[in-house]
C-alpha atoms as a PDB file:
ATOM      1  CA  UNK A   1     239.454 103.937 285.300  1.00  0.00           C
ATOM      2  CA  UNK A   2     240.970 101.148 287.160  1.00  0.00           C
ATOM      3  CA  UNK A   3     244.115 101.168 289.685  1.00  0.00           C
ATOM      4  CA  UNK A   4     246.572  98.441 289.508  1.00  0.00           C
ATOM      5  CA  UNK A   5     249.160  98.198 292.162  1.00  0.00           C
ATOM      6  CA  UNK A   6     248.101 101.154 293.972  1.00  0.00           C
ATOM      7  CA  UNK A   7     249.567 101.612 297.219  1.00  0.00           C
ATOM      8  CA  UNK A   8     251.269 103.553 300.038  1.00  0.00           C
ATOM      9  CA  UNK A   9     254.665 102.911 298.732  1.00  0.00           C
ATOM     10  CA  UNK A  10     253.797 104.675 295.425  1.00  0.00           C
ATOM     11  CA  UNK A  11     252.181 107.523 297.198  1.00  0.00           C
ATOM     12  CA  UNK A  12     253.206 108.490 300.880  1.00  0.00           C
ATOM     13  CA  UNK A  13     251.552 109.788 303.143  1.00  0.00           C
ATOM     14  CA  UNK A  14     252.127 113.390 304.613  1.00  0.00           C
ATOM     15  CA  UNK A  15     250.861 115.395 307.630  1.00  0.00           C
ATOM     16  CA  UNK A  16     250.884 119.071 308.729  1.00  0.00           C
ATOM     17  CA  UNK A  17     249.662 119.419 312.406  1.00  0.00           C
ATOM     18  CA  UNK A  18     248.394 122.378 313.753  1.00  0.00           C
ATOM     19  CA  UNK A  19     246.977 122.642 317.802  1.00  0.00           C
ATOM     20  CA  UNK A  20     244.272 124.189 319.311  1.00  0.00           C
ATOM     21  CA  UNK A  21     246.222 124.136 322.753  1.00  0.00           C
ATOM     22  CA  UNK A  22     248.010 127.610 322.919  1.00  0.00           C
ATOM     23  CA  UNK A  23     250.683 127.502 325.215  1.00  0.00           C
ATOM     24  CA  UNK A  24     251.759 124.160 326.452  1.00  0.00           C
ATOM     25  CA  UNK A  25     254.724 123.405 328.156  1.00  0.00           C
ATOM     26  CA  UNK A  26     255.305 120.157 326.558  1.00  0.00           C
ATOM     27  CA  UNK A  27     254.711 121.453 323.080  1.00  0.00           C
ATOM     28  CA  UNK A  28     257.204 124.036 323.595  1.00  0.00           C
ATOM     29  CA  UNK A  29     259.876 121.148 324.691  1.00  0.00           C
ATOM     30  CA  UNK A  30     258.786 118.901 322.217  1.00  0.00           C
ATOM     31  CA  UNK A  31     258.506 121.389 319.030  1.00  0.00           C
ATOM     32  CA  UNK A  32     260.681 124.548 319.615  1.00  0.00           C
ATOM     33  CA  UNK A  33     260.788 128.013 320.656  1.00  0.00           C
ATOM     34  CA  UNK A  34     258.118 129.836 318.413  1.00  0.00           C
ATOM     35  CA  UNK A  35     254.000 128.971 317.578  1.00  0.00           C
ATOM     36  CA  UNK A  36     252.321 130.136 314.402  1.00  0.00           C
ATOM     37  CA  UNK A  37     248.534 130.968 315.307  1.00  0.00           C
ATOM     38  CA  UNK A  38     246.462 130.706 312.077  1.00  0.00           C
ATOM     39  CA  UNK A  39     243.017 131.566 311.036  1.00  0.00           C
ATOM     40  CA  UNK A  40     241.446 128.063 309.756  1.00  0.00           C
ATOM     41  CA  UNK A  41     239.300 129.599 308.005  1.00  0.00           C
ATOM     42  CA  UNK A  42     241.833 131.314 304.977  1.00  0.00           C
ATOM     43  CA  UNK A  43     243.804 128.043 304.925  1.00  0.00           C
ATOM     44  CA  UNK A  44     243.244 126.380 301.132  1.00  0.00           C
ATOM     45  CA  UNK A  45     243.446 123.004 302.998  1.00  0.00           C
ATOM     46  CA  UNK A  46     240.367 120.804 304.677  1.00  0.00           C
ATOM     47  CA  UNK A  47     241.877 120.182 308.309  1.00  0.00           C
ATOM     48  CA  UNK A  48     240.668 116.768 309.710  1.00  0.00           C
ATOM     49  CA  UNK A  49     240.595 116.116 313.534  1.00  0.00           C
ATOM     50  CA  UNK A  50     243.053 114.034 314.993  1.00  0.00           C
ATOM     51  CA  UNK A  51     240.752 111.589 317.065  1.00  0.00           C
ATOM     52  CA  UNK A  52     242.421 110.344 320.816  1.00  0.00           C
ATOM     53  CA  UNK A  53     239.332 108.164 322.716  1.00  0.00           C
ATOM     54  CA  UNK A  54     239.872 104.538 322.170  1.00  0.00           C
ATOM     55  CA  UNK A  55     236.309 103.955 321.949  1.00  0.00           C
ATOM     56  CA  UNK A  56     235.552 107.079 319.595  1.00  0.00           C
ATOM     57  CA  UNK A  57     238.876 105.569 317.333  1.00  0.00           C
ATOM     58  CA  UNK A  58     237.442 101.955 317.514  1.00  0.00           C
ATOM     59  CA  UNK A  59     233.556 103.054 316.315  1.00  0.00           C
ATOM     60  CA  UNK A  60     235.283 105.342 313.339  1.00  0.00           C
ATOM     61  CA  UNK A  61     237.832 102.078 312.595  1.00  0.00           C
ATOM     62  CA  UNK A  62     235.174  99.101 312.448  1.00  0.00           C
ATOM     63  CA  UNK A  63     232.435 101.506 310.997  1.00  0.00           C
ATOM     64  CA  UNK A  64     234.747 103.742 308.299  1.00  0.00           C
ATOM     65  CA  UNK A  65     237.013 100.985 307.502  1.00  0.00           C
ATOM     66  CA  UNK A  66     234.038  98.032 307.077  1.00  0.00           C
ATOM     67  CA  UNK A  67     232.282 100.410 305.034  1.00  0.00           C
ATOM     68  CA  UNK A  68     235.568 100.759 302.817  1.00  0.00           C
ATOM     69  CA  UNK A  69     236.365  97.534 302.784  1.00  0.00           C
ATOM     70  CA  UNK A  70     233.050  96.474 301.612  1.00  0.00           C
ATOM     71  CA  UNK A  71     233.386  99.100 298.650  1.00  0.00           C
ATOM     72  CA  UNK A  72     237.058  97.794 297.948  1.00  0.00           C
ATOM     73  CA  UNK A  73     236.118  94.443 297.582  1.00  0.00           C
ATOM     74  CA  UNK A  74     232.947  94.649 295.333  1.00  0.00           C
ATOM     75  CA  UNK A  75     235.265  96.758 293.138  1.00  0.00           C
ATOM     76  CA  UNK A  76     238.068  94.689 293.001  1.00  0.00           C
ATOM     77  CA  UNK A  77     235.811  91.639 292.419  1.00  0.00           C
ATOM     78  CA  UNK A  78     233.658  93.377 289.868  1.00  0.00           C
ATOM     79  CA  UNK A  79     237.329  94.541 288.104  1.00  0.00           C
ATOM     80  CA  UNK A  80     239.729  91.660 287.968  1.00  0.00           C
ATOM     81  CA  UNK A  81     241.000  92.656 291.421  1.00  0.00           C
ATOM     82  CA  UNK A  82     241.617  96.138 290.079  1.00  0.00           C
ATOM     83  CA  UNK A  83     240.373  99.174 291.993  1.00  0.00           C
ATOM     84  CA  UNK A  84     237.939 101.176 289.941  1.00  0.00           C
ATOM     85  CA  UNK A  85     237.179 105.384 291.177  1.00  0.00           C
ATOM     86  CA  UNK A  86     234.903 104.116 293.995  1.00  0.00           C
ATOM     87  CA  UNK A  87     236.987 101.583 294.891  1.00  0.00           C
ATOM     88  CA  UNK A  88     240.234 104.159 294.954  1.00  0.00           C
ATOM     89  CA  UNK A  89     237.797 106.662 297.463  1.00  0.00           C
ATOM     90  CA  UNK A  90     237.468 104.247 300.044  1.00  0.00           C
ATOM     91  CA  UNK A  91     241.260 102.710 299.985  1.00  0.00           C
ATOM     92  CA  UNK A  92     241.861 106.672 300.028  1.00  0.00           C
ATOM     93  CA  UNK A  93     238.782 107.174 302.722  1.00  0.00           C
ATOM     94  CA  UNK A  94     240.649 104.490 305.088  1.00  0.00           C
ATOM     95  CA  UNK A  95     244.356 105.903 305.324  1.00  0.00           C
ATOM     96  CA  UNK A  96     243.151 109.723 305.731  1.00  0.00           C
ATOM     97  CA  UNK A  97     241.714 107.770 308.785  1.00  0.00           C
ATOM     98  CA  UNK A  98     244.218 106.142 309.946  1.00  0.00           C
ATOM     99  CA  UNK A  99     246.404 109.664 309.654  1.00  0.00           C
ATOM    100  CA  UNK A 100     243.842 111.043 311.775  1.00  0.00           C
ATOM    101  CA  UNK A 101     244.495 108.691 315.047  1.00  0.00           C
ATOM    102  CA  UNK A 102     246.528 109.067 317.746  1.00  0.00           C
ATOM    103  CA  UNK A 103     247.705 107.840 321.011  1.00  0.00           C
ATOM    104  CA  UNK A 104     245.101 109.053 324.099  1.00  0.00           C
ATOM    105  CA  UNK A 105     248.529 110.817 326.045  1.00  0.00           C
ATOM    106  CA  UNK A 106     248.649 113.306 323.245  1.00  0.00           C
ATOM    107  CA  UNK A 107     244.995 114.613 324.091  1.00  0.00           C
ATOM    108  CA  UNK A 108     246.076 117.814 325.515  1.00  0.00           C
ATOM    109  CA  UNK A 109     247.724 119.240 321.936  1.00  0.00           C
ATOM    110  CA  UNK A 110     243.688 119.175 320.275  1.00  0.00           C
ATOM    111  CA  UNK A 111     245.383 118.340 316.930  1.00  0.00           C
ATOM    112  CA  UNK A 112     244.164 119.422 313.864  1.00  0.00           C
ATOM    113  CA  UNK A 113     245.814 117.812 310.473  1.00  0.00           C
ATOM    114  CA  UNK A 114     246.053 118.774 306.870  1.00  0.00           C
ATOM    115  CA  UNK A 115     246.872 114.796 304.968  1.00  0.00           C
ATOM    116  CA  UNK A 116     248.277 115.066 301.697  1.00  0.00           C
ATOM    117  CA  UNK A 117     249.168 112.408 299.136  1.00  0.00           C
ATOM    118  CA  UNK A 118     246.683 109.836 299.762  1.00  0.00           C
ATOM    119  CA  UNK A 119     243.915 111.209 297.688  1.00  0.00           C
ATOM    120  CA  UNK A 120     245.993 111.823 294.813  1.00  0.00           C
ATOM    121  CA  UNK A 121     244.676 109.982 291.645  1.00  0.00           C
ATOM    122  CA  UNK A 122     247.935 108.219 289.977  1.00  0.00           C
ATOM    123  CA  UNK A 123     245.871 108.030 286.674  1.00  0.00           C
ATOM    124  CA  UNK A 124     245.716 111.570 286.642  1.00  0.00           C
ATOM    125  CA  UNK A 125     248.229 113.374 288.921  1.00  0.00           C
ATOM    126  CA  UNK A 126     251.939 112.558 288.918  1.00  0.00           C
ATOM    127  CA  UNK A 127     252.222 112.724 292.762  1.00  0.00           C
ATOM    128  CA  UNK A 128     253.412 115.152 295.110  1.00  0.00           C
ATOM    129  CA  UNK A 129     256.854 117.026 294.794  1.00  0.00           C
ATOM    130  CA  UNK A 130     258.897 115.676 297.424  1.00  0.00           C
ATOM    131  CA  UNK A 131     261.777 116.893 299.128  1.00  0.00           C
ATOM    132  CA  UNK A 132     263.795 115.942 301.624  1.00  0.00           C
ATOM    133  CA  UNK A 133     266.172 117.336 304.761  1.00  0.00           C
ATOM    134  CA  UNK A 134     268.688 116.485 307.426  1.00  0.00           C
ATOM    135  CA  UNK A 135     267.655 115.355 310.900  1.00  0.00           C
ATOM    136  CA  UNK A 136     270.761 114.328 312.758  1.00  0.00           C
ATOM    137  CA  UNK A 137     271.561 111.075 310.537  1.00  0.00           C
ATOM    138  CA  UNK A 138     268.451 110.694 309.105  1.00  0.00           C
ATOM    139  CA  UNK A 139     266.943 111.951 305.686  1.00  0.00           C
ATOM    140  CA  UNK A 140     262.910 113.509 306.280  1.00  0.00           C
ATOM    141  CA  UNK A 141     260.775 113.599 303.075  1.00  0.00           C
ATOM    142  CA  UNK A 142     258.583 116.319 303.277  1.00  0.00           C
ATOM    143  CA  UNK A 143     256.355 118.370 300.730  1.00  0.00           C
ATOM    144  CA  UNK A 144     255.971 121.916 300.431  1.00  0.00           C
ATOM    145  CA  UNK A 145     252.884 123.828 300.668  1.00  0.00           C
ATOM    146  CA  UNK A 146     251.563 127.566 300.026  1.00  0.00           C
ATOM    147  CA  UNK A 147     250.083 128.810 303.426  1.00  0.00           C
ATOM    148  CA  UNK A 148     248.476 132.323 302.802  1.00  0.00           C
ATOM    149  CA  UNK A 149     250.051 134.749 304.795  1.00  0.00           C
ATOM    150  CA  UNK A 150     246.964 136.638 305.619  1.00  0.00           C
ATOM    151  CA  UNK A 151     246.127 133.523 307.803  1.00  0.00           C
ATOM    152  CA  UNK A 152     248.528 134.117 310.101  1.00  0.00           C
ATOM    153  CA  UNK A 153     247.032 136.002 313.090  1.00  0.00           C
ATOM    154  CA  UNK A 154     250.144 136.049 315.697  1.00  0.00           C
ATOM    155  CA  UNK A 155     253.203 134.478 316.413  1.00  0.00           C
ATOM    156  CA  UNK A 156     254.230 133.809 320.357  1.00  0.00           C
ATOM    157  CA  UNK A 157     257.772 133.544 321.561  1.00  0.00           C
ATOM    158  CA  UNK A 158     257.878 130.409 324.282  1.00  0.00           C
ATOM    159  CA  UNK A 159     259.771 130.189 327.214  1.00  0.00           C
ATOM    160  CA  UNK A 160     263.138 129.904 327.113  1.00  0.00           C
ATOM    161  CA  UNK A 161     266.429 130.684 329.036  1.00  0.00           C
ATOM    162  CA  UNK A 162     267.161 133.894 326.877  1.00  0.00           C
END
């Protein structure tokens, strides 16, 4: 099965973050007044660890990415410049990487991500539903998805003037 014209403008990326880091003040300011504490374990997603280190983000980059790379091109060059399945993995492979990085100041949230859309196979799948909302002037695509509520295991209150 080959994949012409396959890219991140046909299917978008999306996150869900989720924190080891209980109660931090900057959270709080930066994400609102409530936290949702789940049990990993009885979510139906894989979680992937957001990675902060320049050094540990450089090794996963030049490793991961040559690796997929490689694959990509041998693919393309044994298809015409079309992607075949293995060649679709790593393209996939390299942007649930890149979804995993972040900047070094945001250490102290111990992120945690669910990445959906870039594994989707456009052969096969017509794509995620998206949706969108209001924030201030701005339209937000998002995607819904089913969180079990038996993984929820508390819900704290954060500080706040009232």
């Amino acid at each position: 099965m080959l994949r012409e014209g396959y890219g991140l403008d046909r299917r978008p990326v999306f996150v869900s973050s989720f924190s080891q880091s209980k109660d931090l003040l900057s959270q709080w300011r930066a994400y609102g007044a409530y936290a949702i504490e789940f049990d990993a374990e009885l979510l139906h997603f894989p979680l992937s660890k957001c990675l902060y280190d320049d050094d540990e983000k450089s090794d996963e980059a030049a490793y991961g990415s040559l690796d997929c790379a490689l694959t990509m091109a041998q693919s393309m060059q044994e298809n015409d410049g079309q992607l075949d399945e293995k060649g679709y993995e790593a393209f996939s492979t390299i942007i649930g990487l890149a979804a995993t990085m972040k900047h070094a100041s945001f250490s102290e949230e111990c992120e945690y991500r669910i990445v959906l859309g870039h594994d989707i196979d456009p052969d096969v799948e017509d794509g995620l539903d998206i949706s969108f909302r209001s924030r201030g002037n701005l339209l937000v695509p998002y995607v819904e998805i089913s969180i079990p509520v038996e993984s929820i295991k508390s819900i704290m209150v954060g500080p706040m003037r009232d």
